[in-house]
PDB file of N, CA and C in Angstrom:
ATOM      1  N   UNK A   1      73.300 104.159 130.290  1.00  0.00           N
ATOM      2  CA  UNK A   1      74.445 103.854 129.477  1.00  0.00           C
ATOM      3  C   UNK A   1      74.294 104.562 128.127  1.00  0.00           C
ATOM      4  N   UNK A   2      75.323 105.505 127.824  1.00  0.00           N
ATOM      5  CA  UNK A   2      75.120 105.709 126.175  1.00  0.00           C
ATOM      6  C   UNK A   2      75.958 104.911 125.210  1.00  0.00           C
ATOM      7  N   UNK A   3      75.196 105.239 124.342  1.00  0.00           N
ATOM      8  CA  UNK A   3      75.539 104.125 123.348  1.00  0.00           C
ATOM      9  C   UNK A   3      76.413 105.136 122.235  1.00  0.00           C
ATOM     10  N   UNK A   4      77.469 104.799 121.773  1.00  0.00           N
ATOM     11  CA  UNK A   4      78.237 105.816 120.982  1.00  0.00           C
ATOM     12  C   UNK A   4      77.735 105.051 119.468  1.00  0.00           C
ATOM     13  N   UNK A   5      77.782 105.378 118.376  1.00  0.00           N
ATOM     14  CA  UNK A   5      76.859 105.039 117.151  1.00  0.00           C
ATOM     15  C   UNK A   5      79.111 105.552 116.342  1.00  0.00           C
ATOM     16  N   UNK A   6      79.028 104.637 115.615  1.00  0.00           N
ATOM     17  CA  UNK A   6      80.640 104.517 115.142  1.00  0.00           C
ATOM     18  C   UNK A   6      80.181 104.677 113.659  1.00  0.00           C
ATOM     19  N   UNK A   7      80.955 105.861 113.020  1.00  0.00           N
ATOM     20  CA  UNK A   7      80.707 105.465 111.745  1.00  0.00           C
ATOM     21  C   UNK A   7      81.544 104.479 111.321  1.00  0.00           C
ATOM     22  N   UNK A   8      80.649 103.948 109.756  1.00  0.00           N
ATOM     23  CA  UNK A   8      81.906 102.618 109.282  1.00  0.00           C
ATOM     24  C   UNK A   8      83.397 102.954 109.179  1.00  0.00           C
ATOM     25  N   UNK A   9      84.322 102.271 109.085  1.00  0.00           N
ATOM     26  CA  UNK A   9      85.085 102.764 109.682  1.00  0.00           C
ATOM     27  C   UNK A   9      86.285 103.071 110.400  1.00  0.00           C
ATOM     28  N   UNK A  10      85.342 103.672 111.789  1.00  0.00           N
ATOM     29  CA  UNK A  10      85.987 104.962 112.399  1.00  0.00           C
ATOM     30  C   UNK A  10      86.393 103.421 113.613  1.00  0.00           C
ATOM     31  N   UNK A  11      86.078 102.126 113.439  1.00  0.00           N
ATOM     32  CA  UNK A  11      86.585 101.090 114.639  1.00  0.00           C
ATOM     33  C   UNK A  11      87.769 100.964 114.075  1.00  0.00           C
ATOM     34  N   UNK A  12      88.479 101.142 112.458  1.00  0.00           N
ATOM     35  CA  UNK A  12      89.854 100.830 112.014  1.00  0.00           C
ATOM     36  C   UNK A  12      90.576 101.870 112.236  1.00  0.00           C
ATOM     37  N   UNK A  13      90.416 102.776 113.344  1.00  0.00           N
ATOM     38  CA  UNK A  13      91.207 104.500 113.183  1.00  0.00           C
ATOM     39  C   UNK A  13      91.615 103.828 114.515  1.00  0.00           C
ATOM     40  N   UNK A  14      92.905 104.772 114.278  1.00  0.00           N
ATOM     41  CA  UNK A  14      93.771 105.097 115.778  1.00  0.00           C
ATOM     42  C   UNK A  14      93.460 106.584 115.863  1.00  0.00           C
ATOM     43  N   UNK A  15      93.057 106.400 117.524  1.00  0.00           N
ATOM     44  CA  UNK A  15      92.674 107.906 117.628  1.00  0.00           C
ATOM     45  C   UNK A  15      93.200 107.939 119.259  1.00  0.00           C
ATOM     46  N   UNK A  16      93.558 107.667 120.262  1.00  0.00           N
ATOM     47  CA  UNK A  16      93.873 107.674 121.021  1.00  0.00           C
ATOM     48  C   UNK A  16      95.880 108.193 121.282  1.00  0.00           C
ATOM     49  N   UNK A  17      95.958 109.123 122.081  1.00  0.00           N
ATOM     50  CA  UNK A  17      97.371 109.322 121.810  1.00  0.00           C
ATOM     51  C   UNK A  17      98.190 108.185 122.464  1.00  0.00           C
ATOM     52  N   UNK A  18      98.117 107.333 123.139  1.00  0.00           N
ATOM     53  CA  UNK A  18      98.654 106.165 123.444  1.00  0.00           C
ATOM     54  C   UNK A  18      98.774 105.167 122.545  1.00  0.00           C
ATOM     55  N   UNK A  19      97.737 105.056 121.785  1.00  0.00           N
ATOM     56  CA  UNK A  19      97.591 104.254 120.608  1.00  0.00           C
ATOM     57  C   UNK A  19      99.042 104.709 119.912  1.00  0.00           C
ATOM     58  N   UNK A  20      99.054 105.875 119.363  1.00  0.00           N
ATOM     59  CA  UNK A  20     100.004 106.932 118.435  1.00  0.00           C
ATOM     60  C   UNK A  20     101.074 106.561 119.100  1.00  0.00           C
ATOM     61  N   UNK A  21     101.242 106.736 120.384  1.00  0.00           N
ATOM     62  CA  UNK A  21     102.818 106.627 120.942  1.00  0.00           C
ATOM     63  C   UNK A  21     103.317 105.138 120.988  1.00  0.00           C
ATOM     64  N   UNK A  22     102.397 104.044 120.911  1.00  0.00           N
ATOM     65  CA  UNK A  22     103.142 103.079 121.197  1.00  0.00           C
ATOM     66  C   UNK A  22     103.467 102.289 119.569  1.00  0.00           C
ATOM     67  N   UNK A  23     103.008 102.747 118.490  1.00  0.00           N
ATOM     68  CA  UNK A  23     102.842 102.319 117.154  1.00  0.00           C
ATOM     69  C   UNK A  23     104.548 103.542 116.613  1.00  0.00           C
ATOM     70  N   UNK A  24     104.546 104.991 117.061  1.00  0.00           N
ATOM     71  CA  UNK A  24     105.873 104.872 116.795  1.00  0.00           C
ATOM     72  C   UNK A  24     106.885 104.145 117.696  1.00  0.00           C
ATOM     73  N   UNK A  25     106.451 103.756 119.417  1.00  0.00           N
ATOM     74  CA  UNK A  25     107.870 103.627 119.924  1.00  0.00           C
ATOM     75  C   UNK A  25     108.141 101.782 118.933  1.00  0.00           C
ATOM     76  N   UNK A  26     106.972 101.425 118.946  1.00  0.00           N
ATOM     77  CA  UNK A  26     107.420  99.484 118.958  1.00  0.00           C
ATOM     78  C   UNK A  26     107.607  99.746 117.409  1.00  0.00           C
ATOM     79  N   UNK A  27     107.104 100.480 116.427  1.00  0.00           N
ATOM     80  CA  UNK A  27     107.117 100.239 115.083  1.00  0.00           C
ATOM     81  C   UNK A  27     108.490 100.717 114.071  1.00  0.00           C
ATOM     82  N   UNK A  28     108.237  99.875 112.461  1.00  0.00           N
ATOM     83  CA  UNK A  28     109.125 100.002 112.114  1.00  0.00           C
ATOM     84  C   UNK A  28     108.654 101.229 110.983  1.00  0.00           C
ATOM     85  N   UNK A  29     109.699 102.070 110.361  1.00  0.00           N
ATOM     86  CA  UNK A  29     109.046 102.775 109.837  1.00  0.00           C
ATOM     87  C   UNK A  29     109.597 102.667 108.327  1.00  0.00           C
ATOM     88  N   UNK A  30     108.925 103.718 107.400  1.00  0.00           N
ATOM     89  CA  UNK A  30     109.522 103.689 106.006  1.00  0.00           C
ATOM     90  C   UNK A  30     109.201 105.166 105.467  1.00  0.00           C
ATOM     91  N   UNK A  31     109.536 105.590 104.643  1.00  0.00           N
ATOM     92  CA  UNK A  31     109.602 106.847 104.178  1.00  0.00           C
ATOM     93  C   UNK A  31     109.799 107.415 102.262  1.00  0.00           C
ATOM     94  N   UNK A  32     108.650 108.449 102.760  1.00  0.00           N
ATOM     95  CA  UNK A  32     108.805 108.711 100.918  1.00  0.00           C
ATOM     96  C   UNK A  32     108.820 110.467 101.127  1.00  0.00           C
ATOM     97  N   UNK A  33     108.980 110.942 100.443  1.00  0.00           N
ATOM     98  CA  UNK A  33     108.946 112.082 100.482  1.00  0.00           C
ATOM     99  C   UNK A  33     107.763 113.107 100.510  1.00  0.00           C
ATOM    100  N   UNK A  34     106.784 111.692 100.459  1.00  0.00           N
ATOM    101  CA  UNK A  34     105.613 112.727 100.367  1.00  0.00           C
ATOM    102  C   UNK A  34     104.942 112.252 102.020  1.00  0.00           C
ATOM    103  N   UNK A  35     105.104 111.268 102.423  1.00  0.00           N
ATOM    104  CA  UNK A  35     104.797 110.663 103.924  1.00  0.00           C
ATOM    105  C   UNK A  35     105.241 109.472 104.085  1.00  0.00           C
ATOM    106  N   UNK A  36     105.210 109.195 105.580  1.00  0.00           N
ATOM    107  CA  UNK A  36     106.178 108.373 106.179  1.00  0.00           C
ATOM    108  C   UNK A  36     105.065 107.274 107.011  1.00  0.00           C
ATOM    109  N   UNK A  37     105.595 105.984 107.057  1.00  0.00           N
ATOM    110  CA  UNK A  37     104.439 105.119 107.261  1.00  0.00           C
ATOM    111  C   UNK A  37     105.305 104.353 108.427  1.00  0.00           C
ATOM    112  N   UNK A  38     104.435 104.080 109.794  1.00  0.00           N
ATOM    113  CA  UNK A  38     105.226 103.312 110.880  1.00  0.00           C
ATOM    114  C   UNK A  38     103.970 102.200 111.483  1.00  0.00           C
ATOM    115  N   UNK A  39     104.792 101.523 111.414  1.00  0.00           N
ATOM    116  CA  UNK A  39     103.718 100.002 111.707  1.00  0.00           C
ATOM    117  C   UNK A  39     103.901  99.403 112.691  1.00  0.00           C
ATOM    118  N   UNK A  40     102.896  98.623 113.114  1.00  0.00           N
ATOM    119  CA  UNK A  40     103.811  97.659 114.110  1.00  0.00           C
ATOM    120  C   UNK A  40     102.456  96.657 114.333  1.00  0.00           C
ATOM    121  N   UNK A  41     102.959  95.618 114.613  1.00  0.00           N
ATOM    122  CA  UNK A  41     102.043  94.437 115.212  1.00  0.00           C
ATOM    123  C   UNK A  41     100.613  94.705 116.414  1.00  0.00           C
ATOM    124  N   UNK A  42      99.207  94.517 115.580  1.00  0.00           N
ATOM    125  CA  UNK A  42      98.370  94.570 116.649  1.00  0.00           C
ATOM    126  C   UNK A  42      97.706  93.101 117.054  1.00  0.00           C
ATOM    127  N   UNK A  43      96.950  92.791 118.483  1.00  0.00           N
ATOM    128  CA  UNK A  43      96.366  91.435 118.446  1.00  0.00           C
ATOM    129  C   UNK A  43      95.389  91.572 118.359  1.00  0.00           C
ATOM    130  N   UNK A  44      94.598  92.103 116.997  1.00  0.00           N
ATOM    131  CA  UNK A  44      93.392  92.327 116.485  1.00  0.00           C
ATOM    132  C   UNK A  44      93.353  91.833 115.147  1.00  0.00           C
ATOM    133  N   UNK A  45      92.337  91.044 114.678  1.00  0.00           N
ATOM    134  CA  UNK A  45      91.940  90.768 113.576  1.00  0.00           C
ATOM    135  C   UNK A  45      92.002  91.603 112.266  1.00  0.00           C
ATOM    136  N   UNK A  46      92.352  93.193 112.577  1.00  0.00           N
ATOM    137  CA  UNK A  46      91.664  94.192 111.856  1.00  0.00           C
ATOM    138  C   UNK A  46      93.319  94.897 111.651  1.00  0.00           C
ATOM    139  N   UNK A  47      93.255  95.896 110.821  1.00  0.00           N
ATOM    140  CA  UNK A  47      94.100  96.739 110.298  1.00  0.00           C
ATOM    141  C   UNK A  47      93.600  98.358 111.081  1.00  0.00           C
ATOM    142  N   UNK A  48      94.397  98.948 111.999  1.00  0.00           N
ATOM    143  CA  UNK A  48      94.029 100.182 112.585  1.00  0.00           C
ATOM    144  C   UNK A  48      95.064 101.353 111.495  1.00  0.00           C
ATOM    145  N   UNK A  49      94.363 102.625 111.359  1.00  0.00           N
ATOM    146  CA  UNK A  49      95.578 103.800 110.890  1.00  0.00           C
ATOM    147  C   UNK A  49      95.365 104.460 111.524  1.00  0.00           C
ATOM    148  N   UNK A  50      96.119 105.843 111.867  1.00  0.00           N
ATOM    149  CA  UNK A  50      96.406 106.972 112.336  1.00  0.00           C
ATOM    150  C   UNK A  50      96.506 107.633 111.381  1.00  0.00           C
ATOM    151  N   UNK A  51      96.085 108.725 111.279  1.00  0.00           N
ATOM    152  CA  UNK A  51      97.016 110.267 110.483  1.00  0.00           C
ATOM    153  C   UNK A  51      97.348 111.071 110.896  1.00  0.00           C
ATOM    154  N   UNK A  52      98.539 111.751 110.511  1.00  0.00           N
ATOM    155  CA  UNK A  52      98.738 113.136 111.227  1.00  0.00           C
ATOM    156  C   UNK A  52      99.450 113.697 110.669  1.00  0.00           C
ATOM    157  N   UNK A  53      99.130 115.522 110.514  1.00  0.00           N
ATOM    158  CA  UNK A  53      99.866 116.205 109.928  1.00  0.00           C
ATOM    159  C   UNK A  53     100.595 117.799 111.192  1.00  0.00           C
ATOM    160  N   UNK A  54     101.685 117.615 110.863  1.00  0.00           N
ATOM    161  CA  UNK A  54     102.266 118.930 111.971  1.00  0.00           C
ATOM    162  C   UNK A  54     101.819 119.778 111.078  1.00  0.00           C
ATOM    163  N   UNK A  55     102.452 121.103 111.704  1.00  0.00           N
ATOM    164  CA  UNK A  55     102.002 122.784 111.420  1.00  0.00           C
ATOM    165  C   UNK A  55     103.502 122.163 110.185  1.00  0.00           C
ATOM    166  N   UNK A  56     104.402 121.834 110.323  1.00  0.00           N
ATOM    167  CA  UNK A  56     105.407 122.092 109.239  1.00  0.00           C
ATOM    168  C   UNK A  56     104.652 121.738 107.868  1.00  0.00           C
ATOM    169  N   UNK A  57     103.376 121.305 107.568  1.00  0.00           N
ATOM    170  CA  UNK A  57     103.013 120.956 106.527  1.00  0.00           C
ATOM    171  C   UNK A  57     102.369 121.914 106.192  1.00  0.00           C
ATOM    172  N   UNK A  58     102.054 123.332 106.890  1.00  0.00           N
ATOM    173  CA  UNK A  58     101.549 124.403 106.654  1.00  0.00           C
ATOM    174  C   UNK A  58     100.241 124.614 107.448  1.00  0.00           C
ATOM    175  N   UNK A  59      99.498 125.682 107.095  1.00  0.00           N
ATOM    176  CA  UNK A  59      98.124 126.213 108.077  1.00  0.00           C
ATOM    177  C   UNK A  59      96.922 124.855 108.309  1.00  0.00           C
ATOM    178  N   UNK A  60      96.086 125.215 109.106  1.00  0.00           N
ATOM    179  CA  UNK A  60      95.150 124.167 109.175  1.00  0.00           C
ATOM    180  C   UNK A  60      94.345 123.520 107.719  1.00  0.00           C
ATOM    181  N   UNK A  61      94.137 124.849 107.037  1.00  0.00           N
ATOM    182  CA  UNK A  61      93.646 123.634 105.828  1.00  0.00           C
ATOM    183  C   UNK A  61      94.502 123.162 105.088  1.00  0.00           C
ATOM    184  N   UNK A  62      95.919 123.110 105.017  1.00  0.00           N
ATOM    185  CA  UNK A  62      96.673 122.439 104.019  1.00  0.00           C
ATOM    186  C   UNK A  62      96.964 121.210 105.186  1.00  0.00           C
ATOM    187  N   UNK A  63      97.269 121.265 106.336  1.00  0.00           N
ATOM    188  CA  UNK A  63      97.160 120.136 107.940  1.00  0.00           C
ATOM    189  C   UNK A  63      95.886 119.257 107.391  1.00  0.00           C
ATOM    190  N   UNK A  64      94.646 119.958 107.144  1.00  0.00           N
ATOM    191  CA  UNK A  64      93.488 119.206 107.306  1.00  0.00           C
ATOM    192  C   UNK A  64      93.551 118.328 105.610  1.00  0.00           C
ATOM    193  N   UNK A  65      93.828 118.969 104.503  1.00  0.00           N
ATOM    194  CA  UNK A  65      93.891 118.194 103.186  1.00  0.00           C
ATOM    195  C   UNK A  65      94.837 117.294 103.416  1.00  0.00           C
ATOM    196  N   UNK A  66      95.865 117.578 103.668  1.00  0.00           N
ATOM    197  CA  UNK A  66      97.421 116.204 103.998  1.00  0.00           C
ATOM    198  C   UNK A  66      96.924 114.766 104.553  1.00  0.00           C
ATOM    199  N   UNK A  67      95.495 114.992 105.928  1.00  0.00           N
ATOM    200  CA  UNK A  67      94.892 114.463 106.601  1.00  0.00           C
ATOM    201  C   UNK A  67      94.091 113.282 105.966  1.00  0.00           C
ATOM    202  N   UNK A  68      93.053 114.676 104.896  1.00  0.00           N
ATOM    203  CA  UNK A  68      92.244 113.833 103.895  1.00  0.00           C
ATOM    204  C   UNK A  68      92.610 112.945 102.548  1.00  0.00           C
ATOM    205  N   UNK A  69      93.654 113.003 102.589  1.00  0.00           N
ATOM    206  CA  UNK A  69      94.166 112.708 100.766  1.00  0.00           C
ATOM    207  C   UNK A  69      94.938 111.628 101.942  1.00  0.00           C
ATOM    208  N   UNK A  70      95.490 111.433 103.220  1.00  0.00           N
ATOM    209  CA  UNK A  70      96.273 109.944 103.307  1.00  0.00           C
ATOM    210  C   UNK A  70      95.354 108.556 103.497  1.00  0.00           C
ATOM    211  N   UNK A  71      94.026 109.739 104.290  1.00  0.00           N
ATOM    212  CA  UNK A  71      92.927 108.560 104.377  1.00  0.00           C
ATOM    213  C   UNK A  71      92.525 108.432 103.338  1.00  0.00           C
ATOM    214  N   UNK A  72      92.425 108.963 102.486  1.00  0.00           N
ATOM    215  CA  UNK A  72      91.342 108.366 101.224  1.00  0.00           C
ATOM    216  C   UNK A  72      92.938 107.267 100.144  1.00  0.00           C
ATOM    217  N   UNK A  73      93.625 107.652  99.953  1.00  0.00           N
ATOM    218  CA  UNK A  73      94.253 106.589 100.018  1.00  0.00           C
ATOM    219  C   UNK A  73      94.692 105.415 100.575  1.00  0.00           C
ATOM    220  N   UNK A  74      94.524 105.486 101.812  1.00  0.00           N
ATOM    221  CA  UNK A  74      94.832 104.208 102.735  1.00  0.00           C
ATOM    222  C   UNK A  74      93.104 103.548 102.497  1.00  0.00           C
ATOM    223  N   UNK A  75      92.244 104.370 102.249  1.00  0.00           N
ATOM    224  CA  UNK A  75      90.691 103.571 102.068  1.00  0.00           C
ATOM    225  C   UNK A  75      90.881 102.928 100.625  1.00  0.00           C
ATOM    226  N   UNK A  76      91.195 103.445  99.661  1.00  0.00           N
ATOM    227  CA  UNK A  76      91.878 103.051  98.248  1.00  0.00           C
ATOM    228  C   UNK A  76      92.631 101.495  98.040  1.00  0.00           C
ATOM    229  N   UNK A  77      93.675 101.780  99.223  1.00  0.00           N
ATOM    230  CA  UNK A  77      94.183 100.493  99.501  1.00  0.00           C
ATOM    231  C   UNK A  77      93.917  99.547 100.528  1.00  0.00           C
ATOM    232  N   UNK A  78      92.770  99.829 101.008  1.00  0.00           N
ATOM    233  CA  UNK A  78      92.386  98.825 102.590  1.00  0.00           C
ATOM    234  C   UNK A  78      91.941  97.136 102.162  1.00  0.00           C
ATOM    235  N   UNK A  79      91.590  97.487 100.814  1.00  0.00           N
ATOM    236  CA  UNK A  79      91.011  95.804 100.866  1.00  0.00           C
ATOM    237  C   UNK A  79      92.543  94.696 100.763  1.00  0.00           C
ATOM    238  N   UNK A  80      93.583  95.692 100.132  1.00  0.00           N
ATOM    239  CA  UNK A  80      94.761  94.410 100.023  1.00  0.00           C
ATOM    240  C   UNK A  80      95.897  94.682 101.230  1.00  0.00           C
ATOM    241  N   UNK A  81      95.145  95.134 102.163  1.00  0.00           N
ATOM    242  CA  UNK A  81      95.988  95.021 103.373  1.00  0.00           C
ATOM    243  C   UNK A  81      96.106  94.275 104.105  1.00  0.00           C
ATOM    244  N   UNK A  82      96.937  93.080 104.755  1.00  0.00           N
ATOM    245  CA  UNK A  82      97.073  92.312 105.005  1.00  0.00           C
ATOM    246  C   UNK A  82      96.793  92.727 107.089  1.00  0.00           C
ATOM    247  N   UNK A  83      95.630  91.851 107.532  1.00  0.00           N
ATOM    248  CA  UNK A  83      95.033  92.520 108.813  1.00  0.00           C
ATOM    249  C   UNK A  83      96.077  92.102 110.309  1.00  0.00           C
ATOM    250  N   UNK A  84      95.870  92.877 111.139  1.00  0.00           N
ATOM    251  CA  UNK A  84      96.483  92.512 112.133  1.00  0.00           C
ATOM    252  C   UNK A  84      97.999  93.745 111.792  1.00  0.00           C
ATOM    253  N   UNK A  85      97.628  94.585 111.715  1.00  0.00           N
ATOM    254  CA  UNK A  85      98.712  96.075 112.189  1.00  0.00           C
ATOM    255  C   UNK A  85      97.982  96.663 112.656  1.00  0.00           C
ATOM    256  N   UNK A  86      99.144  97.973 113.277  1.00  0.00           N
ATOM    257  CA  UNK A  86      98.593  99.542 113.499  1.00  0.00           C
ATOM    258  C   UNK A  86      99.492 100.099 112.756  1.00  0.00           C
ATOM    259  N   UNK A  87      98.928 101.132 111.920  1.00  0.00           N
ATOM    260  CA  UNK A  87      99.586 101.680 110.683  1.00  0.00           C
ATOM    261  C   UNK A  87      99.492 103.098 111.370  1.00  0.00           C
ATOM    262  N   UNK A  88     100.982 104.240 111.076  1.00  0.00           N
ATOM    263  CA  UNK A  88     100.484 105.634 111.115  1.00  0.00           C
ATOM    264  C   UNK A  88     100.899 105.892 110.088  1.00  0.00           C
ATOM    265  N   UNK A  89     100.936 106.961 109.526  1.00  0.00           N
ATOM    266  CA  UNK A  89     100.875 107.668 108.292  1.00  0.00           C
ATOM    267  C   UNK A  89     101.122 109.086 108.622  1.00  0.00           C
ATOM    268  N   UNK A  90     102.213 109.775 108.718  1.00  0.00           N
ATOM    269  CA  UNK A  90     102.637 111.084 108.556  1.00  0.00           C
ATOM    270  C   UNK A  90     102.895 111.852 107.707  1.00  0.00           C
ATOM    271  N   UNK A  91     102.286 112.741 107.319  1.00  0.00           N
ATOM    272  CA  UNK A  91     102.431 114.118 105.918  1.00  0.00           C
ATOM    273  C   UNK A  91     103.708 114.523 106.640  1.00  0.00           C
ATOM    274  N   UNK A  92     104.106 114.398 105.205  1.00  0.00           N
ATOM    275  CA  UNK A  92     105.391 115.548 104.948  1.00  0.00           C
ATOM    276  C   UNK A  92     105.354 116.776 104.542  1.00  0.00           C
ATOM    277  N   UNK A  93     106.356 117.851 104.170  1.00  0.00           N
ATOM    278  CA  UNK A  93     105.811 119.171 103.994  1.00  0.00           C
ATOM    279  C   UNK A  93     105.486 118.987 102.382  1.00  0.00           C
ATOM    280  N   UNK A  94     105.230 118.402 101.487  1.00  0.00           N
ATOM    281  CA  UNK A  94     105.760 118.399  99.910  1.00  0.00           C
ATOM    282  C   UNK A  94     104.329 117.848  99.696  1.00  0.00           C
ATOM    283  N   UNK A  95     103.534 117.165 100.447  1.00  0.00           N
ATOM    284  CA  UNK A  95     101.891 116.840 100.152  1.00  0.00           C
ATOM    285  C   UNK A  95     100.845 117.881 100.088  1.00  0.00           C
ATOM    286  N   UNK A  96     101.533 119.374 100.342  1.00  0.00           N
ATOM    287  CA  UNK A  96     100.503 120.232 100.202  1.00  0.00           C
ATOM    288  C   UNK A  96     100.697 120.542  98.579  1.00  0.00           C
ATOM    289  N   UNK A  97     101.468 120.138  98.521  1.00  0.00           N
ATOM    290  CA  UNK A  97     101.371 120.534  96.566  1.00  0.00           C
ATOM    291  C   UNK A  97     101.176 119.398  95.451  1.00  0.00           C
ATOM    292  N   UNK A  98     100.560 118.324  96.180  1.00  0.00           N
ATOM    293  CA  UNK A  98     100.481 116.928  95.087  1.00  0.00           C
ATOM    294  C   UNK A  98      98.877 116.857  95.112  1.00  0.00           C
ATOM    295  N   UNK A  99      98.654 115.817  93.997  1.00  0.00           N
ATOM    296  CA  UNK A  99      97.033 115.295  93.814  1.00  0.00           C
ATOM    297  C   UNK A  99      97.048 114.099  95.030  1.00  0.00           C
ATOM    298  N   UNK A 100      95.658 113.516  94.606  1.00  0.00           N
ATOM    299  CA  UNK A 100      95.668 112.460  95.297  1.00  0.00           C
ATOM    300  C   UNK A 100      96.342 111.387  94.528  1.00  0.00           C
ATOM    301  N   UNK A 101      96.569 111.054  93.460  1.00  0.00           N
ATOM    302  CA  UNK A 101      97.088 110.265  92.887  1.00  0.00           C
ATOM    303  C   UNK A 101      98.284 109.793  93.117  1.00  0.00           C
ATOM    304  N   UNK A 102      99.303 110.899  93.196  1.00  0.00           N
ATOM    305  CA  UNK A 102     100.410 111.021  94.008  1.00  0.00           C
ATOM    306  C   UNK A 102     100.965 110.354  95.285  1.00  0.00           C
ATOM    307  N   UNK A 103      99.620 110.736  96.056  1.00  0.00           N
ATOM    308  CA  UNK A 103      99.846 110.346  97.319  1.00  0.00           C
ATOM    309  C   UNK A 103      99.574 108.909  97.437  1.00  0.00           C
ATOM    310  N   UNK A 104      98.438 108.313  96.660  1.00  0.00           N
ATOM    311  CA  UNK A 104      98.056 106.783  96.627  1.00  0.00           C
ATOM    312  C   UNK A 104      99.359 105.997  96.387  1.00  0.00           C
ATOM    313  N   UNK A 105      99.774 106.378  95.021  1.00  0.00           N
ATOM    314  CA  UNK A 105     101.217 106.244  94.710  1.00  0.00           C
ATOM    315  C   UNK A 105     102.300 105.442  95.490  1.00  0.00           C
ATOM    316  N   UNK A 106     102.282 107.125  96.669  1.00  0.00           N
ATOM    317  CA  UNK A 106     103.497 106.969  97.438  1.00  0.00           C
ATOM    318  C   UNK A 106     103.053 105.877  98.519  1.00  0.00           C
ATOM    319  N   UNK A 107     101.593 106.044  98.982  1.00  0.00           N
ATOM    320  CA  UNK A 107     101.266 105.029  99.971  1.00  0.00           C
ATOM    321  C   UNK A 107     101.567 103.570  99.480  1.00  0.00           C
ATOM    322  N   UNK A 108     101.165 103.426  97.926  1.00  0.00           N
ATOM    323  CA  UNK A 108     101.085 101.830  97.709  1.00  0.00           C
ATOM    324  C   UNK A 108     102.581 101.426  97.998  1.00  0.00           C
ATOM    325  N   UNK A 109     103.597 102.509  97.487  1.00  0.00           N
ATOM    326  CA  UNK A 109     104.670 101.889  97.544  1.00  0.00           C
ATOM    327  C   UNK A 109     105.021 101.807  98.877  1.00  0.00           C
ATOM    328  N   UNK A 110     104.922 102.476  99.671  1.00  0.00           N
ATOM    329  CA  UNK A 110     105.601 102.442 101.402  1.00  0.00           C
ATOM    330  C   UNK A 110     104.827 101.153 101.487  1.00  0.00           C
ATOM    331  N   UNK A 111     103.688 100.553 101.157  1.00  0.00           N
ATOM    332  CA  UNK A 111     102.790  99.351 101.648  1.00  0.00           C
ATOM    333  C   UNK A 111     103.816  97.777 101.647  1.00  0.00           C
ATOM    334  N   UNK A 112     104.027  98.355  99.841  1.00  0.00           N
ATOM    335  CA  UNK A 112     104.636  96.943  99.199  1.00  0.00           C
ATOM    336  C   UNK A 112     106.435  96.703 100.315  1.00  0.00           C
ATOM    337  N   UNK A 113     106.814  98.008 100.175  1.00  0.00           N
ATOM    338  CA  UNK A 113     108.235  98.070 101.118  1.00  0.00           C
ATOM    339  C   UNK A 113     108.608  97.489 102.491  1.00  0.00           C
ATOM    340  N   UNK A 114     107.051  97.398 103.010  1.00  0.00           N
ATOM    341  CA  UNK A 114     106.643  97.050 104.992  1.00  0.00           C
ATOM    342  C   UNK A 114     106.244  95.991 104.424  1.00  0.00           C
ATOM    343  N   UNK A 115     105.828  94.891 103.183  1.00  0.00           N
ATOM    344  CA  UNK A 115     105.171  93.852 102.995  1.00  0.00           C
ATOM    345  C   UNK A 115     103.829  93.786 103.881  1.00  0.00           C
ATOM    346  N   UNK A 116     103.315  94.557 103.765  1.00  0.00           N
ATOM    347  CA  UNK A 116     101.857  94.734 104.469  1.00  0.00           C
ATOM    348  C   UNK A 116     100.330  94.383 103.266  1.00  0.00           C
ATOM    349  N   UNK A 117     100.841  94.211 101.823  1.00  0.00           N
ATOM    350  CA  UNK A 117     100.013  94.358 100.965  1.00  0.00           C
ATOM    351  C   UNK A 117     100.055  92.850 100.744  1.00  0.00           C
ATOM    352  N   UNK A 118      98.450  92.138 100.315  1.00  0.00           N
ATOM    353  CA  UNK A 118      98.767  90.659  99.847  1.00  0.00           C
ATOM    354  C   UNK A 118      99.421  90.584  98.076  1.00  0.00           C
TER     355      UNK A 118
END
């Protein structure tokens, strides 16, 4: 049997594309111009996210920063998240030209909008 070793974490990620498809079909979504946040009810104790960025957000490393700046904001805001979702988080094309600050920003507010924040 192998044993897979999880970084901390990587048990609150959606990474499965089934995961992804059923969090947009059942979820509700909200939108900012810098990314778009779709939720929906999990029967887990825990808060799961997804990220994802298309090619419309530009080449792989501006794809791969869009990636890094939603997680490090959604880690920013994980302690006042209220548990029991699956959260995705989609870059828009307009995040290849913001800080992270920006983006925390836009996340807190899509948070407070889904009432997902305590």
């Amino acid at each position: 049997m192998v044993r897979r070793h999880l970084r901390k974490g990587a048990r609150h990620r959606l990474r499965a594309r089934a995961e992804f498809e059923r969090v947009r079909r059942e979820g509700h979504s909200w939108s900012h111009r810098l990314l778009v946040l779709v939720a929906c009810r999990n029967e887990l104790q825990i808060t799961r996210v997804g990220v994802t960025a298309s090619r419309g957000v530009g080449g792989a490393v501006e794809r791969n920063r869009a990636r890094r700046l939603m997680r490090e904001a959604w880690r920013m805001c994980a302690a006042h998240i209220v548990p029991g979702w699956d959260a995705l988080l989609i870059a828009r094309t307009a995040i290849a030209q913001v800080k992270m600050q920006e983006v925390a920003a836009a996340l807190e507010s899509l948070l407070r909008q889904a009432k997902l924040v305590e």
